[in-house]
N, C-alpha and C. Protein backbone atom coordinates (compact mmCIF):
# COMPACT_ATOMS: atom_id res chain seq x y z
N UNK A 1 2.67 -55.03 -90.04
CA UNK A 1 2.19 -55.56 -91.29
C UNK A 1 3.36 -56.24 -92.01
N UNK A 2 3.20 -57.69 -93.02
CA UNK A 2 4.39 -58.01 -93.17
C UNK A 2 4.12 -58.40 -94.69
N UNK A 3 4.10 -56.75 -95.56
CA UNK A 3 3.41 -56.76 -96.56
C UNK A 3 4.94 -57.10 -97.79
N UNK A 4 4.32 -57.88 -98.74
CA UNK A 4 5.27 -58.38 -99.42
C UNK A 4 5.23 -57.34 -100.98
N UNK A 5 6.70 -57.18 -101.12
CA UNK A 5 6.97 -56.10 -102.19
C UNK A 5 7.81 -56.77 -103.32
N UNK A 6 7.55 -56.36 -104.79
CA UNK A 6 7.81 -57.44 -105.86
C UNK A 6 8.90 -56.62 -105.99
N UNK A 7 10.41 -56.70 -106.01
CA UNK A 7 11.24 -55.78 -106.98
C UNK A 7 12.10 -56.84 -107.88
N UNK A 8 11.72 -55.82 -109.10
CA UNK A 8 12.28 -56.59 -110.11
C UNK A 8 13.73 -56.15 -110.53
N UNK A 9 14.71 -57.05 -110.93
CA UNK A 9 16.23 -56.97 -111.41
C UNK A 9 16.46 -57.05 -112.70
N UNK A 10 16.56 -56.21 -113.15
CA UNK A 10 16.87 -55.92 -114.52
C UNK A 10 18.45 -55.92 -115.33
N UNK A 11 18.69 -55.91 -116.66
CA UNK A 11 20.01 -55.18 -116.93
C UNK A 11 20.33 -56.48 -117.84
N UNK A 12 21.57 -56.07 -118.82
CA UNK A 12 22.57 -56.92 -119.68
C UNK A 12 22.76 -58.04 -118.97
N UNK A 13 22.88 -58.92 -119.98
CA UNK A 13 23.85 -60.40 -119.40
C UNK A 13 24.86 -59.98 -118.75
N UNK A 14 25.47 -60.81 -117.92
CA UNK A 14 26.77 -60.77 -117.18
C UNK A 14 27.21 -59.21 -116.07
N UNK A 15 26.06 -58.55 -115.79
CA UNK A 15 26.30 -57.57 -115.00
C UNK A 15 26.35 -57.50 -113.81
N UNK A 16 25.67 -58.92 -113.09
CA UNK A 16 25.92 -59.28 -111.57
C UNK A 16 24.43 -59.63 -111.03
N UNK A 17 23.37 -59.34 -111.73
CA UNK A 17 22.12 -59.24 -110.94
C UNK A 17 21.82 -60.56 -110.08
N UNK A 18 21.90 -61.72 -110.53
CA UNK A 18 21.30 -63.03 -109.81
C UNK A 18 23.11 -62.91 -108.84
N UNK A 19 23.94 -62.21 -108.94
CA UNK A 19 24.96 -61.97 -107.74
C UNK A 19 24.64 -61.38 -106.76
N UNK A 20 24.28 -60.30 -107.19
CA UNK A 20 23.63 -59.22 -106.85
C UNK A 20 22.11 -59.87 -105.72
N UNK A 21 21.51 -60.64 -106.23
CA UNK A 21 20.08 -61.07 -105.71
C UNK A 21 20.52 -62.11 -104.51
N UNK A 22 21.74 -62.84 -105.03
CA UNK A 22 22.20 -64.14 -103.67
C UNK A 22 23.14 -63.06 -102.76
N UNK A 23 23.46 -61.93 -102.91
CA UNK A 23 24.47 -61.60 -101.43
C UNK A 23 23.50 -61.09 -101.24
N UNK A 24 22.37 -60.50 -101.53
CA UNK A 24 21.62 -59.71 -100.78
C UNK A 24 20.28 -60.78 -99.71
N UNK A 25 20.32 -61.66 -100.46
CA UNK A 25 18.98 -62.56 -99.52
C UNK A 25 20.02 -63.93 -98.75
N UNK A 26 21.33 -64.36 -99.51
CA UNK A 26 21.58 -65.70 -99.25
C UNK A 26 23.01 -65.49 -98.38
N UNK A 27 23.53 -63.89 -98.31
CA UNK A 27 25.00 -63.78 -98.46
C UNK A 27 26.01 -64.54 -98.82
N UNK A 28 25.79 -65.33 -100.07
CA UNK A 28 26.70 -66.02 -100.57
C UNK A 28 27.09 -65.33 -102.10
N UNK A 29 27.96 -65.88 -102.30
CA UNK A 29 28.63 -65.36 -104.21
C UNK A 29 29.30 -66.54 -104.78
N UNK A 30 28.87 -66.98 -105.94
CA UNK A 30 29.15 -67.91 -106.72
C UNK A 30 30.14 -67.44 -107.56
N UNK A 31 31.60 -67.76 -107.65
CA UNK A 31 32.08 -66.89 -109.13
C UNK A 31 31.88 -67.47 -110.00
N UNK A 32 31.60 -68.74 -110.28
CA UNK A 32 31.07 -69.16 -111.71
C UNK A 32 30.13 -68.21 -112.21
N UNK A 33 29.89 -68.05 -113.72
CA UNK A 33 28.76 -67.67 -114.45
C UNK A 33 27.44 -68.58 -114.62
N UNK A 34 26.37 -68.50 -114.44
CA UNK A 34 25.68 -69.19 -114.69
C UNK A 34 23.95 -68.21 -114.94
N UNK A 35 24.35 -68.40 -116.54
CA UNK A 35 23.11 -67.52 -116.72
C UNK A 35 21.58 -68.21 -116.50
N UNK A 36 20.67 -66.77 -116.12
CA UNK A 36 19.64 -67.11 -115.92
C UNK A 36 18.47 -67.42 -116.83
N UNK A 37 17.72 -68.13 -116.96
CA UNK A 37 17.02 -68.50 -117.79
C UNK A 37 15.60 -68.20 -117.55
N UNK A 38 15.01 -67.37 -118.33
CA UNK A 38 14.01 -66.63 -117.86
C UNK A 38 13.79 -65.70 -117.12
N UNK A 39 13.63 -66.43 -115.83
CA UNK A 39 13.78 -65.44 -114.59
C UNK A 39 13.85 -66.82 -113.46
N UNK A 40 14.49 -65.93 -112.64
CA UNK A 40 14.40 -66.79 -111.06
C UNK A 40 13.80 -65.80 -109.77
N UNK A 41 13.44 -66.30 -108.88
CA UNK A 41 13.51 -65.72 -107.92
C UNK A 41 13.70 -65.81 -106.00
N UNK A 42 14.31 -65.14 -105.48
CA UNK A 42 14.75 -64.89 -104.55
C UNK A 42 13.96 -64.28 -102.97
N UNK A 43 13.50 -65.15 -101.39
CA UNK A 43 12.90 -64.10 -101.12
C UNK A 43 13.67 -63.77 -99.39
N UNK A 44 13.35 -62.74 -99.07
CA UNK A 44 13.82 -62.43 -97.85
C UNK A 44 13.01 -61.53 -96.83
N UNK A 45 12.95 -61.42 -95.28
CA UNK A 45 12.17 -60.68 -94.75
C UNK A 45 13.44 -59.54 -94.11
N UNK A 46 13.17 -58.07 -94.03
CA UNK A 46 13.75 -57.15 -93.62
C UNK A 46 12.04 -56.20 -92.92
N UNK A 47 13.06 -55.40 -92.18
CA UNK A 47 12.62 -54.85 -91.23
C UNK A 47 13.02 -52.89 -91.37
N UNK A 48 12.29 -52.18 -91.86
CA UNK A 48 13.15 -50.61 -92.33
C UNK A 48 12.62 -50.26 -91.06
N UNK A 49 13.15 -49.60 -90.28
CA UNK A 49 12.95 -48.71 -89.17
C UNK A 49 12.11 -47.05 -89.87
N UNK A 50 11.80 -46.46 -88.31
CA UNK A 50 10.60 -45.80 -88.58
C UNK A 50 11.64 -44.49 -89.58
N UNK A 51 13.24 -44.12 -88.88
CA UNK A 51 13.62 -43.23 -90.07
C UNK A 51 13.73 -43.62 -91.18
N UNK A 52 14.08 -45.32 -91.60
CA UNK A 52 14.80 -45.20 -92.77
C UNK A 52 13.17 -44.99 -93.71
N UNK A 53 11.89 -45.36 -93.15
CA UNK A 53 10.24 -45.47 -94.11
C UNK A 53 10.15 -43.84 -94.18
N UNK A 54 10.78 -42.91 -93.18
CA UNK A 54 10.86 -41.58 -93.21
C UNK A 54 11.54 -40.71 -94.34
N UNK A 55 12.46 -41.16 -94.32
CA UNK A 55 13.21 -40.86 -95.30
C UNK A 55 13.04 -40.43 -97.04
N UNK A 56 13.38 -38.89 -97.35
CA UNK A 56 13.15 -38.53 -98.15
C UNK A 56 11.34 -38.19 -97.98
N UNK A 57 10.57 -37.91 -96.99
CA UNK A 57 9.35 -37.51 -97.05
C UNK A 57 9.10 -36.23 -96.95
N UNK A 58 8.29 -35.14 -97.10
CA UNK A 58 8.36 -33.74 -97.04
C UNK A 58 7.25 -34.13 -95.54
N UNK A 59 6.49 -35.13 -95.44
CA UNK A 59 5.83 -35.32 -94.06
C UNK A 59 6.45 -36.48 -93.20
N UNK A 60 6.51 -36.68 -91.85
CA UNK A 60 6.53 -38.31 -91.13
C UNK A 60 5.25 -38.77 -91.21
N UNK A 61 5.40 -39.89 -91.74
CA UNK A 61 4.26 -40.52 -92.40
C UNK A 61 3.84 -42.10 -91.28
N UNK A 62 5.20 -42.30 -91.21
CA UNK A 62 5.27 -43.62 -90.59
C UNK A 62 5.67 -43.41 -88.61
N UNK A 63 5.33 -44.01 -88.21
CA UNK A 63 5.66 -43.78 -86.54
C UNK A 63 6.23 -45.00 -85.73
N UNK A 64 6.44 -46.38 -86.89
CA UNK A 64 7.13 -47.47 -86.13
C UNK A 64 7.44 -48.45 -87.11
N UNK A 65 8.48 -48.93 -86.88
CA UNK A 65 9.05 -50.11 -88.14
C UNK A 65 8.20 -50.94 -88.74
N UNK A 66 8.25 -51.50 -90.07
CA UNK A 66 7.47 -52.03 -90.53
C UNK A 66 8.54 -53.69 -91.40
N UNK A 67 7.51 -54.74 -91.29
CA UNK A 67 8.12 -55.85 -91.66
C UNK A 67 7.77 -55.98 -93.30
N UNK A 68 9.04 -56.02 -94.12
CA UNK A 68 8.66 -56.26 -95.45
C UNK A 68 9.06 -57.84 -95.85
N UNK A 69 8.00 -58.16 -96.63
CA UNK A 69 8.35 -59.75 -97.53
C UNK A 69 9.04 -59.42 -98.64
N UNK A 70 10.40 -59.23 -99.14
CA UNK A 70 10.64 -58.68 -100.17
C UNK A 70 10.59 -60.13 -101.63
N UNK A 71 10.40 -59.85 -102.32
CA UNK A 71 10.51 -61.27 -103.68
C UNK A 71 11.33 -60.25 -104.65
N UNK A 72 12.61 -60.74 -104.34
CA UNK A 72 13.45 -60.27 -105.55
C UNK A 72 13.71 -61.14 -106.84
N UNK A 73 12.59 -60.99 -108.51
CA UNK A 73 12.87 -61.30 -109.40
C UNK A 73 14.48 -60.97 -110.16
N UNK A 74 14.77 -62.30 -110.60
CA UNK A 74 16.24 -61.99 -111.21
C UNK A 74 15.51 -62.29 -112.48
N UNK A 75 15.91 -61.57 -113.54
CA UNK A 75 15.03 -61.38 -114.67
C UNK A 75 16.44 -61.73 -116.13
N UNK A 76 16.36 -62.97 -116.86
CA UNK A 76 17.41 -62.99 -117.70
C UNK A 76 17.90 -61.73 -118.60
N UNK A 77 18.83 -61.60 -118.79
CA UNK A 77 19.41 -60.23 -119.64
C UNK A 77 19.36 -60.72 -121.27
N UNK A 78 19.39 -62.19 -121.49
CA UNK A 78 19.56 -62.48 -122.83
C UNK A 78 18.61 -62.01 -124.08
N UNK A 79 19.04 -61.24 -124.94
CA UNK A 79 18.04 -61.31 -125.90
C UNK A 79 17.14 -62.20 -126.11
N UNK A 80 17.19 -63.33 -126.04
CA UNK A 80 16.28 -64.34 -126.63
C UNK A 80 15.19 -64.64 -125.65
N UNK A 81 15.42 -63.31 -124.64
CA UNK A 81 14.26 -63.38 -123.10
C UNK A 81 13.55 -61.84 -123.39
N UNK A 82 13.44 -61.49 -124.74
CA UNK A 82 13.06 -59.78 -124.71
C UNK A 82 11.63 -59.66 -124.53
N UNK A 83 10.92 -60.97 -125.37
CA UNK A 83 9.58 -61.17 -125.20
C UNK A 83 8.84 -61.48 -123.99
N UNK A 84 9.94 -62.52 -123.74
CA UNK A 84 9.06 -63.50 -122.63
C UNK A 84 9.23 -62.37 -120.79
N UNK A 85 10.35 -61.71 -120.80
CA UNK A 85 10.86 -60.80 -119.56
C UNK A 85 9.55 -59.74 -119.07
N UNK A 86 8.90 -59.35 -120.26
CA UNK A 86 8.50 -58.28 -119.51
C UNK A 86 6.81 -58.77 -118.63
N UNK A 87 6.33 -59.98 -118.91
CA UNK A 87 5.76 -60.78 -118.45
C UNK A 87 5.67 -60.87 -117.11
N UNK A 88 6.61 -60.81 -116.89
CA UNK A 88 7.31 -61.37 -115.41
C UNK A 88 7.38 -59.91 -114.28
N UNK A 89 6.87 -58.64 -115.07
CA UNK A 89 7.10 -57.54 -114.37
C UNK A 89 5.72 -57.32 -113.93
N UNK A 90 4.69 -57.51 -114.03
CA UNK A 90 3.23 -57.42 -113.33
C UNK A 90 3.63 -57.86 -112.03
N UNK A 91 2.76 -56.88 -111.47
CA UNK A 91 2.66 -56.62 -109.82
C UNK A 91 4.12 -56.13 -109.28
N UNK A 92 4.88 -55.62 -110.26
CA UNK A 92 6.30 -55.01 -109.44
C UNK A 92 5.93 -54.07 -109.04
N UNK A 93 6.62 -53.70 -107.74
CA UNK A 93 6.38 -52.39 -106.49
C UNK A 93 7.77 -51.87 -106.53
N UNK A 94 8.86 -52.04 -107.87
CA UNK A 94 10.15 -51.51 -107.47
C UNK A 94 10.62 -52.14 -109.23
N UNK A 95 11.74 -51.20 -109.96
CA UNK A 95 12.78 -51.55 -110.18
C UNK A 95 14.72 -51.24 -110.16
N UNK A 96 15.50 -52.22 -110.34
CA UNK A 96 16.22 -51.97 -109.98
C UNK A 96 17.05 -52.34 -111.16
N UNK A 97 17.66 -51.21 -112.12
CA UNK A 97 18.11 -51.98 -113.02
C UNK A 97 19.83 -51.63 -113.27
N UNK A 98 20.83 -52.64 -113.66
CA UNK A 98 21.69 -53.18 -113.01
C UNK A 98 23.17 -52.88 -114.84
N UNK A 99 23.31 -52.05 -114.38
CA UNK A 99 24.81 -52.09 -115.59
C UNK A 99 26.33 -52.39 -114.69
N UNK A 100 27.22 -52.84 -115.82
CA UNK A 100 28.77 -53.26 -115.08
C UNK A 100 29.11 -52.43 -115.11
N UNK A 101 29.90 -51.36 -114.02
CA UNK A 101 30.89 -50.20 -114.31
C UNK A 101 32.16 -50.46 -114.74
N UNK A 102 32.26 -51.93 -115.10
CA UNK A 102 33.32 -52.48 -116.47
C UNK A 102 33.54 -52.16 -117.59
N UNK A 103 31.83 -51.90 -117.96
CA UNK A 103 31.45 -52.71 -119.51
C UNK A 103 30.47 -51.55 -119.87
N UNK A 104 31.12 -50.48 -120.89
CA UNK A 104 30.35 -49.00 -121.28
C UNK A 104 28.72 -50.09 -121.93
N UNK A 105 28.84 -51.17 -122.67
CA UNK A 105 27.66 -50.99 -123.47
C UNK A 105 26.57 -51.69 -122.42
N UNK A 106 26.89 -51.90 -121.92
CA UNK A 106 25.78 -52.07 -120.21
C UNK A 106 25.12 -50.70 -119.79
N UNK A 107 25.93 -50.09 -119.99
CA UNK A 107 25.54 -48.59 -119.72
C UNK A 107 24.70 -48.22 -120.27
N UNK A 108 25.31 -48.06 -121.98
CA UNK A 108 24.53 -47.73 -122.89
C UNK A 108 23.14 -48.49 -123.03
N UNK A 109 22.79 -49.70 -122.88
CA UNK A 109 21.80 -50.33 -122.87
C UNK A 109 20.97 -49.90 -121.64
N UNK A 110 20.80 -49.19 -120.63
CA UNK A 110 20.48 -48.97 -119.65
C UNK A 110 18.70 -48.33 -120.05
N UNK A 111 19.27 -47.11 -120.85
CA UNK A 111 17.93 -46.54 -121.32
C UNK A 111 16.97 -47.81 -122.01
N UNK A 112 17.14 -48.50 -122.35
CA UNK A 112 16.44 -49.86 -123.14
C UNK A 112 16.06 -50.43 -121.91
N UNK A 113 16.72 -50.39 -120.96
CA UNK A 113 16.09 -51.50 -119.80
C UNK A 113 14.79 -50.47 -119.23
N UNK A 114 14.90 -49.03 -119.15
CA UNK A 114 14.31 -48.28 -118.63
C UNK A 114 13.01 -47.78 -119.14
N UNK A 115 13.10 -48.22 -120.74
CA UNK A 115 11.67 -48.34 -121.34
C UNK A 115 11.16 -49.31 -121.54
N UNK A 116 11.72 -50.39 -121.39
CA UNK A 116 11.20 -51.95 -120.76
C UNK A 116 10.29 -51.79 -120.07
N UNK A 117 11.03 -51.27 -118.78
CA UNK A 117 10.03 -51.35 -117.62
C UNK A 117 8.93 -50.27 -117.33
N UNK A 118 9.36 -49.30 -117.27
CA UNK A 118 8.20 -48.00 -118.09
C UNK A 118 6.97 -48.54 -119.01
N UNK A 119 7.53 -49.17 -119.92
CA UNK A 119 6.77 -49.83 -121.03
C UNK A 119 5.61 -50.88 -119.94
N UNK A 120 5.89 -51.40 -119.12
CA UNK A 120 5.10 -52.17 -118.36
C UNK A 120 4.64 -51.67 -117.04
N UNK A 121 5.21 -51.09 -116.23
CA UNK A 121 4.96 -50.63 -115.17
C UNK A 121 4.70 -49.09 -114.91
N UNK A 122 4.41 -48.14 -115.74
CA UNK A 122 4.87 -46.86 -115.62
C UNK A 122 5.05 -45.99 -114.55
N UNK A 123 4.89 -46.10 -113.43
CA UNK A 123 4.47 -45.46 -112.05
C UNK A 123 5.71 -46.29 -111.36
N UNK A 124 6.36 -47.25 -111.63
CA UNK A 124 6.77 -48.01 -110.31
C UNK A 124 8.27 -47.02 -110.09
N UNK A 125 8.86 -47.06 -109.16
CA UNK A 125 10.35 -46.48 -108.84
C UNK A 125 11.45 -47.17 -109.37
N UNK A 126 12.07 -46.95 -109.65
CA UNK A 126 13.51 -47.29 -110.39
C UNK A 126 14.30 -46.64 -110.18
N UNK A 127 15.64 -47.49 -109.58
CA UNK A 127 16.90 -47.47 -109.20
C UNK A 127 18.03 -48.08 -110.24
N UNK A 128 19.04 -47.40 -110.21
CA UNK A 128 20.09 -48.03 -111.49
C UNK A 128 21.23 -48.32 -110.02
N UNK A 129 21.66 -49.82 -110.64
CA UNK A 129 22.78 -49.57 -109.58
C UNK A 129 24.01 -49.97 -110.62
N UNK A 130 25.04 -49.53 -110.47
CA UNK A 130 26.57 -49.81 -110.65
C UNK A 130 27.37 -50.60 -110.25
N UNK A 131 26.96 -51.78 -110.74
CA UNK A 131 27.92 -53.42 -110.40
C UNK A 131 28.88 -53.66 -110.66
N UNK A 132 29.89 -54.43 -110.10
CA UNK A 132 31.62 -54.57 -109.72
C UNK A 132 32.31 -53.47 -109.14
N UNK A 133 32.01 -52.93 -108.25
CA UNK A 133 32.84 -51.62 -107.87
C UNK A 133 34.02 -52.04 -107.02
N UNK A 134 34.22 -53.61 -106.95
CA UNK A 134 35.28 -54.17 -106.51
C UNK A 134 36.42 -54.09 -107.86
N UNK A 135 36.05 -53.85 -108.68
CA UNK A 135 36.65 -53.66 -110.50
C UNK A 135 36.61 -52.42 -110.67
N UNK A 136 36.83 -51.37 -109.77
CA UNK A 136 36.84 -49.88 -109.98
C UNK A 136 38.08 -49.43 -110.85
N UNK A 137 39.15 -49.65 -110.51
CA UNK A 137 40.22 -49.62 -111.31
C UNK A 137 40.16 -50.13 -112.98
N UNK A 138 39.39 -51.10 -113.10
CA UNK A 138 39.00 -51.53 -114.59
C UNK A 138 37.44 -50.55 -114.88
N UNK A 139 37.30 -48.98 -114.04
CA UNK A 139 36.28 -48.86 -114.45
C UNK A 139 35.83 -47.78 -116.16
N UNK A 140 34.82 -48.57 -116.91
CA UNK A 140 35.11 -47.98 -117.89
C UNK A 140 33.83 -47.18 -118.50
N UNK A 141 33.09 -47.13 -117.42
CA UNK A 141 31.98 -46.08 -117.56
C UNK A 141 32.23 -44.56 -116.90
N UNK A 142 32.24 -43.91 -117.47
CA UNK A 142 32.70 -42.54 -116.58
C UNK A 142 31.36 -41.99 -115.74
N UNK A 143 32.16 -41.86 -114.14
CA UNK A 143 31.05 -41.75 -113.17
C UNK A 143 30.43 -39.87 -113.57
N UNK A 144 30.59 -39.26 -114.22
CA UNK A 144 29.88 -38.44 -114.36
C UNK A 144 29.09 -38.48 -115.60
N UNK A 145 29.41 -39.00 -116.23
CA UNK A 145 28.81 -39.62 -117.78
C UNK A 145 26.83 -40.58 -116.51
N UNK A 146 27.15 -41.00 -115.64
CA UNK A 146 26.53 -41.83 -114.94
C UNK A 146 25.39 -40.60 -114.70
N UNK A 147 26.07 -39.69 -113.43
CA UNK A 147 25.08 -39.08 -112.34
C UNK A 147 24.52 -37.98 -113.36
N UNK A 148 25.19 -37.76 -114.37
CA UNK A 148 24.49 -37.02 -115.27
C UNK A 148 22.87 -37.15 -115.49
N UNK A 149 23.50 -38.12 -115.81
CA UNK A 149 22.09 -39.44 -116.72
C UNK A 149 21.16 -39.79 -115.63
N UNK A 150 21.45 -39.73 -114.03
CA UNK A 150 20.38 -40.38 -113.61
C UNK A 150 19.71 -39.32 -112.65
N UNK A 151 20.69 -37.62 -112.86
CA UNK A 151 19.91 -36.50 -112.66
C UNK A 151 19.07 -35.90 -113.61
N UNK A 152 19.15 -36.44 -114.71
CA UNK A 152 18.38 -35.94 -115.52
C UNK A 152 17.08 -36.72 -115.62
N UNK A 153 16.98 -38.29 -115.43
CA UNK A 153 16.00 -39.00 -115.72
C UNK A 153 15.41 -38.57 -114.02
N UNK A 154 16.07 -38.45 -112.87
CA UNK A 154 15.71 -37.92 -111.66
C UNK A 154 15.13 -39.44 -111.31
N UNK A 155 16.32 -40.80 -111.22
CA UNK A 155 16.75 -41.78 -110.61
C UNK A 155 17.64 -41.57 -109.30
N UNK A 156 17.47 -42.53 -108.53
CA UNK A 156 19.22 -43.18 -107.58
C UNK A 156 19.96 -43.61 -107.92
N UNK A 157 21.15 -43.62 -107.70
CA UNK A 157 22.23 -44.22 -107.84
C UNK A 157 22.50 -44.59 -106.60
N UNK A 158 22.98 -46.35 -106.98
CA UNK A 158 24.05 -46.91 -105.95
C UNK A 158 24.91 -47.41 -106.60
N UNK A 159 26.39 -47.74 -106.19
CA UNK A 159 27.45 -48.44 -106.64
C UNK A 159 27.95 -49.56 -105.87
N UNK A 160 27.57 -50.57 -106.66
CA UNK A 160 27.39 -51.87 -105.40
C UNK A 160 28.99 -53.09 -106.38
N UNK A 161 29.52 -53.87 -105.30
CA UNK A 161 30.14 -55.17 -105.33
C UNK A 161 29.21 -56.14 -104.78
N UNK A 162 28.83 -57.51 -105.90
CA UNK A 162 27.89 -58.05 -105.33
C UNK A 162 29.18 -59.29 -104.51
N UNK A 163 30.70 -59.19 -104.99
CA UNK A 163 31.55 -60.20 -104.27
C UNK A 163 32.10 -59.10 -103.17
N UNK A 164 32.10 -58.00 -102.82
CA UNK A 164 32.13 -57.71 -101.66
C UNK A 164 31.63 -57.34 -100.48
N UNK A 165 30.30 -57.41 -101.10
CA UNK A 165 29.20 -56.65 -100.83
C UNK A 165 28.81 -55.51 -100.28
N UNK A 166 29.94 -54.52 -100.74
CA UNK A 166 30.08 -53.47 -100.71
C UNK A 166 28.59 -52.34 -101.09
N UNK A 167 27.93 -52.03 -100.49
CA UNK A 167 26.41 -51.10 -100.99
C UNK A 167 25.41 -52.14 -101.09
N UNK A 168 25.28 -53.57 -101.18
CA UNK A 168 24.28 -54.75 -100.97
C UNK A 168 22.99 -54.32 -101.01
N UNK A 169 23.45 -54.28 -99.02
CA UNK A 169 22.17 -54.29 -98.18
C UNK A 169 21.50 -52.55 -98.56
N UNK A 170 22.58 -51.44 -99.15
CA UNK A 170 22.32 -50.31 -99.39
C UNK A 170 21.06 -49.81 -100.12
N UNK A 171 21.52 -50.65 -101.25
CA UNK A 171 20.76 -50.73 -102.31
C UNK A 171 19.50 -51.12 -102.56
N UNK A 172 19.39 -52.69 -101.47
CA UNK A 172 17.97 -53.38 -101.49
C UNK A 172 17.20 -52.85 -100.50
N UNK A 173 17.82 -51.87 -99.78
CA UNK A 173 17.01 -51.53 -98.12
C UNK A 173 16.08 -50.06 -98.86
N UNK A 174 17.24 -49.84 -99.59
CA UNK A 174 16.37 -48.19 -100.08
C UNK A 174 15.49 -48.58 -101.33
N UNK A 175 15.34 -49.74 -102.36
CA UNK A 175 14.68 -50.09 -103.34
C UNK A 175 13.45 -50.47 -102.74
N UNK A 176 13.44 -51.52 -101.25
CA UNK A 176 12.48 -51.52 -100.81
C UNK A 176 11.57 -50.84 -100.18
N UNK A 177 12.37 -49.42 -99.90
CA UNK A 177 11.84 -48.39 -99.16
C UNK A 177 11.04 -47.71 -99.90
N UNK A 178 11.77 -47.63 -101.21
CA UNK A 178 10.74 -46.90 -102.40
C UNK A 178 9.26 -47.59 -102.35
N UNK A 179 9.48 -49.04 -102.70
CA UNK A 179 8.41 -49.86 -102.68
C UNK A 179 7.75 -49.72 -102.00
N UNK A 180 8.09 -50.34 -100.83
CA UNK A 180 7.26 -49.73 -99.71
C UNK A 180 6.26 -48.42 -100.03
N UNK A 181 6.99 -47.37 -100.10
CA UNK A 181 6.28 -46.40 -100.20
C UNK A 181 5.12 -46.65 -101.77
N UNK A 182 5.59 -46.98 -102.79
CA UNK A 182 4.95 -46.96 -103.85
C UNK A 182 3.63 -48.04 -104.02
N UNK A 183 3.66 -49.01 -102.86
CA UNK A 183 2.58 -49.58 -102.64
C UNK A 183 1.58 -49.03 -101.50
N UNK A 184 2.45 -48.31 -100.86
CA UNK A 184 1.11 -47.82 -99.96
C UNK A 184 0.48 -46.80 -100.92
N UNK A 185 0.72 -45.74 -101.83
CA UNK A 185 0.61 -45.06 -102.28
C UNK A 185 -0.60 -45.04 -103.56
N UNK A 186 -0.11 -46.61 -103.80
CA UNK A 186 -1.31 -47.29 -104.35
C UNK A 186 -2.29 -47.99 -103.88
N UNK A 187 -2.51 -48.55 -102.73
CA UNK A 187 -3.29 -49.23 -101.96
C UNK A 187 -4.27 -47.68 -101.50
N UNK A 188 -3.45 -46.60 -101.43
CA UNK A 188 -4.36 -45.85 -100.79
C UNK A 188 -5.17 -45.02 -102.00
N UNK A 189 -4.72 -44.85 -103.23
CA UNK A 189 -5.39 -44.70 -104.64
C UNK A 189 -6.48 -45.51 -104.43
N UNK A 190 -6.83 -46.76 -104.68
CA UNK A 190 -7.65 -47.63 -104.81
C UNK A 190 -8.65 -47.16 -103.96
N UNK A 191 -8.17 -47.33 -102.67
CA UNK A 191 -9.29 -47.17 -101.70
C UNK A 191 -10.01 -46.00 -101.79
N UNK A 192 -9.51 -44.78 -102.25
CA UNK A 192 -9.93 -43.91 -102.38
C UNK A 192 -11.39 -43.96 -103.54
N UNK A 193 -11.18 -44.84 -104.36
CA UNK A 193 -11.80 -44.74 -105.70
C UNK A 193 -12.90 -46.06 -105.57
N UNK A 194 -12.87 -46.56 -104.74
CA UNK A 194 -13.88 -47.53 -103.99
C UNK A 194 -15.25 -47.44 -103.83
N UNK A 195 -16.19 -47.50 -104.52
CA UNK A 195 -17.65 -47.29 -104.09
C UNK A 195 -18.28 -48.58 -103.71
């Protein structure tokens, strides 16, 4: 099946996401800045093998690889996109939302991105990832200040370089895996409720 999964990219201006969205589908990195306007989007086909769709299940659910269409929305961080952003989150099967481990008030804004999308999607999975970890030495979020926060909300964490691409493919393979799962999960709701 080569079922296509919406994950959306969230987070502050300047935190890496449309970086973040081209090493993962284009493997390229732009260092210019060039903010996004609105939203853009990105698409790519991957392939999760039968452990990685296994993974984290209390059953084996799956018995052979499956082909995903992934459409990764890059979603602008700018205030002046607060209205128009959450628009753009219908039909997401994933989010992934994105602070600098530079820049504490990225951090702090994190919970705001997280009732954003809550606010629109309430059921979907959400992942926080930790951008520039090539800037670890400039890092100014404290990593337990982090896993705190995303054991308590009972999130993932990844810590990704979108210029080294250090955790990349990590990050988008397991966001889609969620998806994955969170659309079958709903496809099989529906059907259930079908007369």
């Amino acid at each position: 099946m080569n079922q296509l999964q919406k994950i959306i990219c969230v987070g502050s201006a300047f935190v890496g996401k449309t970086s973040l969205a081209r090493r993962f589908t284009l493997n390229t990195f732009i260092h210019s800045y060039i903010p996004t306007l609105g939203v853009s989007w990105l698409t790519k086909t991957i392939t999760l093998t039968e452990e990685q769709l296994n993974e984290n299940l209390t059953k084996k659910l799956y018995s052979e690889p499956e082909t995903l269409r992934l459409s990764l929305w890059d979603t602008g961080g700018q205030e002046m996109f607060t209205y128009l952003r959450p628009k753009y989150y219908a039909g997401a099967t994933c989010a992934v939302i994105i602070f600098d481990i530079t820049n504490q008030n990225s951090f702090d804004d994190v919970e705001i991105w997280v009732n954003e999308v809550i606010g629109k999607c309430p059921d979907i999975p959400i992942v926080i990832c930790g951008n520039k970890f090539d800037l670890v030495d400039a890092r100014s979020v404290d990593k337990d200040a982090i896993l705190d926060y995303v054991r308590l909300r009972r999130f993932d964490y990844v810590e990704t370089s979108a210029l080294s691409s250090h955790n990349v493919d990590k990050l988008f393979y397991h966001a889609s895996r969620l998806s994955h799962q969170f659309s079958n999960e709903h496809m099989k709701f529906r059907e259930e409720y079908i007369i």
